[in-house]
PDB file of N, CA and C in Angstrom:
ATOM      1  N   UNK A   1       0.826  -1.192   0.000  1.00  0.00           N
ATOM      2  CA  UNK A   1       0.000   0.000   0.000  1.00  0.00           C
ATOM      3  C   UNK A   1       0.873   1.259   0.000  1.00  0.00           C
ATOM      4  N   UNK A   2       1.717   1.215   0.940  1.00  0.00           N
ATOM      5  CA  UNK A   2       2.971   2.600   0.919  1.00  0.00           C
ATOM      6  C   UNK A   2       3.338   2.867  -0.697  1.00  0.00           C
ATOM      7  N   UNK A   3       3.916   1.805  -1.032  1.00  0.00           N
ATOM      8  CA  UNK A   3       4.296   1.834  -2.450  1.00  0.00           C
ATOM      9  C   UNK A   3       3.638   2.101  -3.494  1.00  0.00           C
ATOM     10  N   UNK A   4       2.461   1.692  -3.318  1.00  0.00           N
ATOM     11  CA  UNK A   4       1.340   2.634  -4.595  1.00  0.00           C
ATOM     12  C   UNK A   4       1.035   4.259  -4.113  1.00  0.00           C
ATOM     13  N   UNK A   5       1.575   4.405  -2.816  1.00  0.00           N
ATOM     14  CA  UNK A   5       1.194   5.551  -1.912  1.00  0.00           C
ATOM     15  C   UNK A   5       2.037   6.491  -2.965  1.00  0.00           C
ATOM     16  N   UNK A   6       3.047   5.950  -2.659  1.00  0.00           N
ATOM     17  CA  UNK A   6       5.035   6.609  -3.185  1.00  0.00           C
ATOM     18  C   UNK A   6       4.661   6.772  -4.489  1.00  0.00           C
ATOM     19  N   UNK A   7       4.533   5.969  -5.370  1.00  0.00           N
ATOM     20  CA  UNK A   7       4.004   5.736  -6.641  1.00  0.00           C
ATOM     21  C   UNK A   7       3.618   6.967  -7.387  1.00  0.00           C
ATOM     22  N   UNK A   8       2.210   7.159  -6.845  1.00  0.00           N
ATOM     23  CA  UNK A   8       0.805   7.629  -7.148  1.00  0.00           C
ATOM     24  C   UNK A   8       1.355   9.290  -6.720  1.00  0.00           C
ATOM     25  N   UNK A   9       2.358   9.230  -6.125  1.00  0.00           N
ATOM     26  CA  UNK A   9       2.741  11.089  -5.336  1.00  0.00           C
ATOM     27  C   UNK A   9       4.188  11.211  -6.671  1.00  0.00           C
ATOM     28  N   UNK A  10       4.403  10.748  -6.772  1.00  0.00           N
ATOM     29  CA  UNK A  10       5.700  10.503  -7.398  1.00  0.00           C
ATOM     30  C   UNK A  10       5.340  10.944  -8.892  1.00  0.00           C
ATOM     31  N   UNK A  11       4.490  10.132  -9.560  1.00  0.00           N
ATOM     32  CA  UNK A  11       3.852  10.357 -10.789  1.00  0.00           C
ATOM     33  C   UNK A  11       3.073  11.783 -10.913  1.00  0.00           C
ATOM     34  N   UNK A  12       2.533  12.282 -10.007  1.00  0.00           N
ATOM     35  CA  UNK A  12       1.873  13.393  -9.659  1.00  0.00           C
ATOM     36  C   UNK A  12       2.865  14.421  -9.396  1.00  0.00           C
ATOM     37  N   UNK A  13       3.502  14.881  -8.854  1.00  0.00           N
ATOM     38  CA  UNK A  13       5.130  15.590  -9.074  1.00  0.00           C
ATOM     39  C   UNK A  13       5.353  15.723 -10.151  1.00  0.00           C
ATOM     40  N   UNK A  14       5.707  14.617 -10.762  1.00  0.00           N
ATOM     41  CA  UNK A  14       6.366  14.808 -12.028  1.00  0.00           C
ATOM     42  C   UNK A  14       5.412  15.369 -13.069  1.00  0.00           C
ATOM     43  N   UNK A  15       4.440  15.232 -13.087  1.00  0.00           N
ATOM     44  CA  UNK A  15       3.137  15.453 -13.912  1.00  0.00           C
ATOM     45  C   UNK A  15       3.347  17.171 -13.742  1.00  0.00           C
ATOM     46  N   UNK A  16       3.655  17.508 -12.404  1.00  0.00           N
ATOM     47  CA  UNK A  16       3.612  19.031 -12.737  1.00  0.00           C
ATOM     48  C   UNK A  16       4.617  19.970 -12.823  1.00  0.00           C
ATOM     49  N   UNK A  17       5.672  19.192 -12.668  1.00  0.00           N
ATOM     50  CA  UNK A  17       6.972  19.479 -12.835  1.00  0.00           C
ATOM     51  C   UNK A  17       6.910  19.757 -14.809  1.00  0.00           C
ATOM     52  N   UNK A  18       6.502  18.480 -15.286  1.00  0.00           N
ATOM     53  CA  UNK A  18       6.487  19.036 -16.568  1.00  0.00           C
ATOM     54  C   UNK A  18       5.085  19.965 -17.001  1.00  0.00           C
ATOM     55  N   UNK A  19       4.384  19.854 -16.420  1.00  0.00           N
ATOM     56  CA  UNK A  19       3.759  20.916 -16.939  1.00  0.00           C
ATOM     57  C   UNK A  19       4.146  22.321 -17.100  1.00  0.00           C
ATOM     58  N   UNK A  20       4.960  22.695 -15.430  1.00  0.00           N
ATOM     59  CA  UNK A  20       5.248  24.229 -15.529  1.00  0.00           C
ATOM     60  C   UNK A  20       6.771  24.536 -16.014  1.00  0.00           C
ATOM     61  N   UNK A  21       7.216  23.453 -16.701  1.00  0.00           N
ATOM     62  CA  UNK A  21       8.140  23.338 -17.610  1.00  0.00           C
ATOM     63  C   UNK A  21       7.313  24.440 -19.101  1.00  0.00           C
ATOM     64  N   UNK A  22       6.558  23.455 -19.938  1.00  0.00           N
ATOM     65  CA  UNK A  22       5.698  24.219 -20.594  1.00  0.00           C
ATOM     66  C   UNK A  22       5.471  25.139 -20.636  1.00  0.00           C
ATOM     67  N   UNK A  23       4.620  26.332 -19.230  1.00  0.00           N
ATOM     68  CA  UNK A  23       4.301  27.355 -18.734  1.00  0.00           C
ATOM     69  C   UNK A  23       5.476  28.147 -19.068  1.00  0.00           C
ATOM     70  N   UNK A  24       6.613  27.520 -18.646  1.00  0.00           N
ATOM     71  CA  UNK A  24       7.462  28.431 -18.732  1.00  0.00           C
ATOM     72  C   UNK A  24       8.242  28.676 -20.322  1.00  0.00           C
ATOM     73  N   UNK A  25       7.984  28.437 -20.811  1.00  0.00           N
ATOM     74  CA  UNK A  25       8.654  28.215 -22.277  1.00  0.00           C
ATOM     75  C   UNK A  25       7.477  29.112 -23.383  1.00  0.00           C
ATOM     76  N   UNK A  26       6.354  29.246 -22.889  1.00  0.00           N
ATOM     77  CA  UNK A  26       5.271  30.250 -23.180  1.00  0.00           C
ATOM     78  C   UNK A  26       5.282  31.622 -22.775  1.00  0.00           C
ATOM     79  N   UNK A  27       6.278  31.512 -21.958  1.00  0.00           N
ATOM     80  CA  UNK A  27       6.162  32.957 -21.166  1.00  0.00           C
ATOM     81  C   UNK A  27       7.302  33.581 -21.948  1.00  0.00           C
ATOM     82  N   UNK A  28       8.326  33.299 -22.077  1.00  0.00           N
ATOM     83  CA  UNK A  28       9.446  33.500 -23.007  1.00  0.00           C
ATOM     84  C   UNK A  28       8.597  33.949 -24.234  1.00  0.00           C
ATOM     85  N   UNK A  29       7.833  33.368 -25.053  1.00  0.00           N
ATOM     86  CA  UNK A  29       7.802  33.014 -26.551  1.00  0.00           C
ATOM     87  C   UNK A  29       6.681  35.200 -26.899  1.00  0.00           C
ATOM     88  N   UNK A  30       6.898  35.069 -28.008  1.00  0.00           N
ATOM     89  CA  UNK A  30       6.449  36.806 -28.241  1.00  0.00           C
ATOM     90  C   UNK A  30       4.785  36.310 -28.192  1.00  0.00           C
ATOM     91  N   UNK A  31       4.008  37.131 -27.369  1.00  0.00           N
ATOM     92  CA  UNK A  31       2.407  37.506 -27.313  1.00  0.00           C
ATOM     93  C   UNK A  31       1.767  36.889 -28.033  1.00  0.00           C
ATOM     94  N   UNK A  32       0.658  36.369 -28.406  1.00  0.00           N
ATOM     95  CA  UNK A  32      -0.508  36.392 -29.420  1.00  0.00           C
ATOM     96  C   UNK A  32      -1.409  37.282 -29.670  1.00  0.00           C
ATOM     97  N   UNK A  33      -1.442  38.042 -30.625  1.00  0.00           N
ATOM     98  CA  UNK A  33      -1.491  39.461 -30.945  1.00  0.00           C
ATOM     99  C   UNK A  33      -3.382  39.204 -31.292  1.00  0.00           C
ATOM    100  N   UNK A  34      -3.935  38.270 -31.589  1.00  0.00           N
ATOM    101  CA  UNK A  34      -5.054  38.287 -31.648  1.00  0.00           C
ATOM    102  C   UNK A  34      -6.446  37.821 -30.845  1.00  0.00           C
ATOM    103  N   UNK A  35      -7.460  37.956 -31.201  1.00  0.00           N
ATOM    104  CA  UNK A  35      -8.213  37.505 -30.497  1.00  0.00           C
ATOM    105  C   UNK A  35      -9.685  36.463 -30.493  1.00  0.00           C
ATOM    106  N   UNK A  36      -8.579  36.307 -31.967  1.00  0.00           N
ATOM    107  CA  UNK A  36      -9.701  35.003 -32.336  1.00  0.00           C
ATOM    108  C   UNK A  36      -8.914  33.601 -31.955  1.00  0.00           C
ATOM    109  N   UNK A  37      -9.222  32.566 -32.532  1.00  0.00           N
ATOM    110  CA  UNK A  37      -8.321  30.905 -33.000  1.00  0.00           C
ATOM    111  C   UNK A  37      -8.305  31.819 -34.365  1.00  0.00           C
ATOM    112  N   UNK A  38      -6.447  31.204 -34.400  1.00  0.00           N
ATOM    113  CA  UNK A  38      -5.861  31.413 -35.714  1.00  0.00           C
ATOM    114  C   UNK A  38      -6.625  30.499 -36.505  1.00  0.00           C
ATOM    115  N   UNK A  39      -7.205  29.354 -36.405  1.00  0.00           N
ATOM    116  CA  UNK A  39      -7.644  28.452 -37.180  1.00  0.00           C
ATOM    117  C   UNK A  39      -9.147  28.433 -37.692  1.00  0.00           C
ATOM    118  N   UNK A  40      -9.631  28.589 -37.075  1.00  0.00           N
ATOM    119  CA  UNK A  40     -11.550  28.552 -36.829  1.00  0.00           C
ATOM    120  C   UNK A  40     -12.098  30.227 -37.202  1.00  0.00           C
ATOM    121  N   UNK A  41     -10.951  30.823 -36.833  1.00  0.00           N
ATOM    122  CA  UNK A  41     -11.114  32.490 -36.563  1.00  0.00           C
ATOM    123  C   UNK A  41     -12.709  32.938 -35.543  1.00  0.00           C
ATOM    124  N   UNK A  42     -12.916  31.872 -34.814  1.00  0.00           N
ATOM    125  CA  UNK A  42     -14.079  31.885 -33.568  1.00  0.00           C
ATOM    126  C   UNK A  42     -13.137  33.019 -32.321  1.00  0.00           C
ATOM    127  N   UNK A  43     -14.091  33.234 -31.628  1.00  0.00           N
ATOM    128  CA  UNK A  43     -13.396  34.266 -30.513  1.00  0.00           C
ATOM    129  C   UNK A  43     -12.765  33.707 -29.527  1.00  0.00           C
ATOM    130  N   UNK A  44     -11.676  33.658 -29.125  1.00  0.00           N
ATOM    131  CA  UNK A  44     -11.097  32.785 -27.954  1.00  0.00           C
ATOM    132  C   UNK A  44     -11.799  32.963 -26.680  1.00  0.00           C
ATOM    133  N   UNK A  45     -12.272  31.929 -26.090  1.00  0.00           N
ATOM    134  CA  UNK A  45     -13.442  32.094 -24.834  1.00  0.00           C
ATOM    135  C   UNK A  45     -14.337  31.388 -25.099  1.00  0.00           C
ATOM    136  N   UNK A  46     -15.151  31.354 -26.364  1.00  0.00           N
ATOM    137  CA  UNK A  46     -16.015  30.724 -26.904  1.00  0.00           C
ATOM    138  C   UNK A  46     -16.648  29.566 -26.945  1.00  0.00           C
ATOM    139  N   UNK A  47     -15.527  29.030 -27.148  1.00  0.00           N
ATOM    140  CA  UNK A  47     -15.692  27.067 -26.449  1.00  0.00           C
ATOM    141  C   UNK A  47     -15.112  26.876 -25.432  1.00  0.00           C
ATOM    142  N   UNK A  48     -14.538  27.733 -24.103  1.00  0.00           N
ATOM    143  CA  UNK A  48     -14.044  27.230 -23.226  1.00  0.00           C
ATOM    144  C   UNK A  48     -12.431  28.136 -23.221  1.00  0.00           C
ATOM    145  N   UNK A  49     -11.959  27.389 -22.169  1.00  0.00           N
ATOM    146  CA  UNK A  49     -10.839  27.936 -22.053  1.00  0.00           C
ATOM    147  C   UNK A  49      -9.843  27.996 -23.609  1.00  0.00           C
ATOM    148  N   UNK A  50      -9.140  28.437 -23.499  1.00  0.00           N
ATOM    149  CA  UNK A  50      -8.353  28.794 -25.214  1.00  0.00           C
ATOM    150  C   UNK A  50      -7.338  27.224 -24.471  1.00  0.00           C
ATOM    151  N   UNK A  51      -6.744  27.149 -25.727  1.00  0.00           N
ATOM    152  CA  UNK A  51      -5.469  26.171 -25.679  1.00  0.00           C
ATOM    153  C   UNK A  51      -4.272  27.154 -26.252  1.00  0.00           C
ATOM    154  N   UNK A  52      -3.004  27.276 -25.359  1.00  0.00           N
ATOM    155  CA  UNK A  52      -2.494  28.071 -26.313  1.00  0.00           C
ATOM    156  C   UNK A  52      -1.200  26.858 -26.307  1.00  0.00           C
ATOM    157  N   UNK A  53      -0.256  27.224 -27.243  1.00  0.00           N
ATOM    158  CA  UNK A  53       0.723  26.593 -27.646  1.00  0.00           C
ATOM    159  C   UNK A  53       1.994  27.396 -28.181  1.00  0.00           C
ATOM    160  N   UNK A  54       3.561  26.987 -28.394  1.00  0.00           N
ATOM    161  CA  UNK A  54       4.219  27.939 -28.677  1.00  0.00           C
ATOM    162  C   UNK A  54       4.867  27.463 -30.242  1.00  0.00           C
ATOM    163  N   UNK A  55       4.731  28.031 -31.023  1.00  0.00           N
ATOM    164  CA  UNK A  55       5.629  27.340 -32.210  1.00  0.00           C
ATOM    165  C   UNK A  55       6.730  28.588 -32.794  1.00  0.00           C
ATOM    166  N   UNK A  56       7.755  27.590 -32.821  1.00  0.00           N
ATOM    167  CA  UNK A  56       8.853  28.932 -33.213  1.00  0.00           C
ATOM    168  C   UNK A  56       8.832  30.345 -32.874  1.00  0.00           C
ATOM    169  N   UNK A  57       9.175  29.917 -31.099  1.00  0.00           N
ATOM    170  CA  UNK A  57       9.054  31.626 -30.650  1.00  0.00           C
ATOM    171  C   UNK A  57       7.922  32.055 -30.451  1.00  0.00           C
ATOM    172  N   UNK A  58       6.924  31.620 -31.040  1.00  0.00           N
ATOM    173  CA  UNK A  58       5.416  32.537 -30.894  1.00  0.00           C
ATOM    174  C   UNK A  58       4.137  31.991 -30.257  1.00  0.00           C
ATOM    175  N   UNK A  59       3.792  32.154 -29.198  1.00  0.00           N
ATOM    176  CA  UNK A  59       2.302  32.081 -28.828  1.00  0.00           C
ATOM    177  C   UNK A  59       1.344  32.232 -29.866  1.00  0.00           C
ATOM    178  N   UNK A  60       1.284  30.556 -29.721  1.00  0.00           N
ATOM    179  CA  UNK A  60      -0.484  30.695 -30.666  1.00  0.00           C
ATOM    180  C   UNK A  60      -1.964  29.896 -29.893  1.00  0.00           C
ATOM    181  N   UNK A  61      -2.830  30.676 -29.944  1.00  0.00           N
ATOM    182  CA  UNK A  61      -3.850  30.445 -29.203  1.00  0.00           C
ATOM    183  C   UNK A  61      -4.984  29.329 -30.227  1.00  0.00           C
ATOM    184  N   UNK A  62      -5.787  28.888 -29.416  1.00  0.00           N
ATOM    185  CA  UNK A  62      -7.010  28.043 -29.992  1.00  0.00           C
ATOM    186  C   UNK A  62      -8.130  27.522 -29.666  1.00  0.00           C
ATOM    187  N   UNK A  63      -8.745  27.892 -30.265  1.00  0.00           N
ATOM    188  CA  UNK A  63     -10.496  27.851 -29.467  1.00  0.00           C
ATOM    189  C   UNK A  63     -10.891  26.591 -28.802  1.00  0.00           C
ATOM    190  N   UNK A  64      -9.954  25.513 -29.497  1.00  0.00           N
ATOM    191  CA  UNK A  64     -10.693  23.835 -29.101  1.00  0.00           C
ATOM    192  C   UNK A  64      -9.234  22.893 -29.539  1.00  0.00           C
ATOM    193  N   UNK A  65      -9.311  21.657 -29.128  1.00  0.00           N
ATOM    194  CA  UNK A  65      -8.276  21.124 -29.239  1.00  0.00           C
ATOM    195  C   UNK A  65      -8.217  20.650 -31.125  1.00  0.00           C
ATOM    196  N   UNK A  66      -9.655  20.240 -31.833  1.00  0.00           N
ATOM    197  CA  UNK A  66      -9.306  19.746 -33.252  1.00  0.00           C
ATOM    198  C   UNK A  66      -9.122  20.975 -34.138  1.00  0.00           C
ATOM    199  N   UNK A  67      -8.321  22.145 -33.727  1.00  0.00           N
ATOM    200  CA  UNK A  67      -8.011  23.296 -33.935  1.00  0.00           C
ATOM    201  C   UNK A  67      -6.434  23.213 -33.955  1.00  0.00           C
ATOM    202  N   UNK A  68      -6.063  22.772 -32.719  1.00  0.00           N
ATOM    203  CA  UNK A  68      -4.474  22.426 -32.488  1.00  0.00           C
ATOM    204  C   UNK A  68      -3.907  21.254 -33.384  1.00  0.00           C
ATOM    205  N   UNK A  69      -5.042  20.540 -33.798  1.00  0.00           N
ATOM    206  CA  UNK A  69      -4.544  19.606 -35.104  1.00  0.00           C
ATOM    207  C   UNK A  69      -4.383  19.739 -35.739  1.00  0.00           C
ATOM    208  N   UNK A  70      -5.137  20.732 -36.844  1.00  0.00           N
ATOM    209  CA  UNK A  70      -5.322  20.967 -37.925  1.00  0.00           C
ATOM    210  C   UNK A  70      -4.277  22.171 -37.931  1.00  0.00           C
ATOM    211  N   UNK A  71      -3.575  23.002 -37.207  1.00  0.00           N
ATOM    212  CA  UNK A  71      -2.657  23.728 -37.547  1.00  0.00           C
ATOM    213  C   UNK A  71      -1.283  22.663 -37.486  1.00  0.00           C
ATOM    214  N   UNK A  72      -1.236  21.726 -36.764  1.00  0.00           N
ATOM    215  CA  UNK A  72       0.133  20.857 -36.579  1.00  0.00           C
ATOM    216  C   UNK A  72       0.414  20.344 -37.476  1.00  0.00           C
ATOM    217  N   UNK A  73      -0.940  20.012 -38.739  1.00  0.00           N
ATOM    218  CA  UNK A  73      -0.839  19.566 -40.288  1.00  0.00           C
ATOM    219  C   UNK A  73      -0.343  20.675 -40.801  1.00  0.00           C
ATOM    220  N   UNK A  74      -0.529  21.851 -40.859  1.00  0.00           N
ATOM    221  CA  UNK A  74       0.004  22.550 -41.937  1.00  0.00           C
ATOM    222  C   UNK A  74       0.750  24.314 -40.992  1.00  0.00           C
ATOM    223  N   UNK A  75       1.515  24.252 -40.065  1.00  0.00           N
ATOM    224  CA  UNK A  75       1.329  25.550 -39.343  1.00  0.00           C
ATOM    225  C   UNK A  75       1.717  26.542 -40.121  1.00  0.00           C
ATOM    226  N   UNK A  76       2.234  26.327 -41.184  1.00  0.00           N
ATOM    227  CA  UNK A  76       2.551  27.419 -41.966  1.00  0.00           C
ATOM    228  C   UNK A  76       1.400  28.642 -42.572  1.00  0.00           C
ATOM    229  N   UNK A  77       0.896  27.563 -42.985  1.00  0.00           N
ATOM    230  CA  UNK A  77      -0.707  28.295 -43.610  1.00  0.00           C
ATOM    231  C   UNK A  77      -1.277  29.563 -42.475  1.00  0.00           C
ATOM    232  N   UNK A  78      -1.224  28.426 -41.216  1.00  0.00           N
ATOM    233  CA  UNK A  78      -1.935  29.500 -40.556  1.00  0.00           C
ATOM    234  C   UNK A  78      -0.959  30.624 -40.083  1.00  0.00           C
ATOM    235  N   UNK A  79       0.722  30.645 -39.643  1.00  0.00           N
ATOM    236  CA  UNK A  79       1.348  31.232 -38.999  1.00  0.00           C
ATOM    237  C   UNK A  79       1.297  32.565 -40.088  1.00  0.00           C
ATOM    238  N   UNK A  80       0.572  32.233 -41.167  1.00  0.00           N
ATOM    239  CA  UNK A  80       0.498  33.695 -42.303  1.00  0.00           C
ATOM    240  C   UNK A  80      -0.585  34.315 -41.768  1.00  0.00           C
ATOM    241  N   UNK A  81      -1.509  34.198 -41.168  1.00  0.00           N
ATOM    242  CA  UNK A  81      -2.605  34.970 -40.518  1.00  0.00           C
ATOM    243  C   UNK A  81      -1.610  36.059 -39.260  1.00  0.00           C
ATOM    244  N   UNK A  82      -0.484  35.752 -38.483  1.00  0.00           N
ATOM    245  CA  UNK A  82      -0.150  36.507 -37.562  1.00  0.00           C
ATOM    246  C   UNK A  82       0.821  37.863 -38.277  1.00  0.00           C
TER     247      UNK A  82
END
């Protein structure tokens, strides 16, 4: 029981250890200058919290997660909207 205790705290640590790894690598990256999804062009808020993400230096935001897909297919296309 200790050991799934250790386990279960252990995995959970690390879980947020890399998360605010992430956080921090967003904070660095230049603004997102808009206020829609680069993708959907819907208003960020709209469906919920935004997803944002950083690609080459830049904060890019997104209304929903099959938003964050469809730019990972082609980010170029959209990184011409910023």
């Amino acid at each position: 029981m200790k050991t799934k205790l250790t386990t279960l705290l252990t995995t959970a640590l690390l879980g947020l250890t890399l998360a605010s790894c992430s956080t921090t690598s967003s904070a660095s990256a230049k603004p997102y200058p808009l206020s829609t999804c680069i993708v959907s062009g819907n208003k960020l808020g709209s469906m919920g919290t935004p997803v944002t993400q950083v690609h080459q230096g830049q904060e890019v935001k997104f209304c929903c997660e099959p938003c964050v897909k469809k730019f990972n297919a082609n980010p170029a296309k959209y990184m011409a909207k910023l």
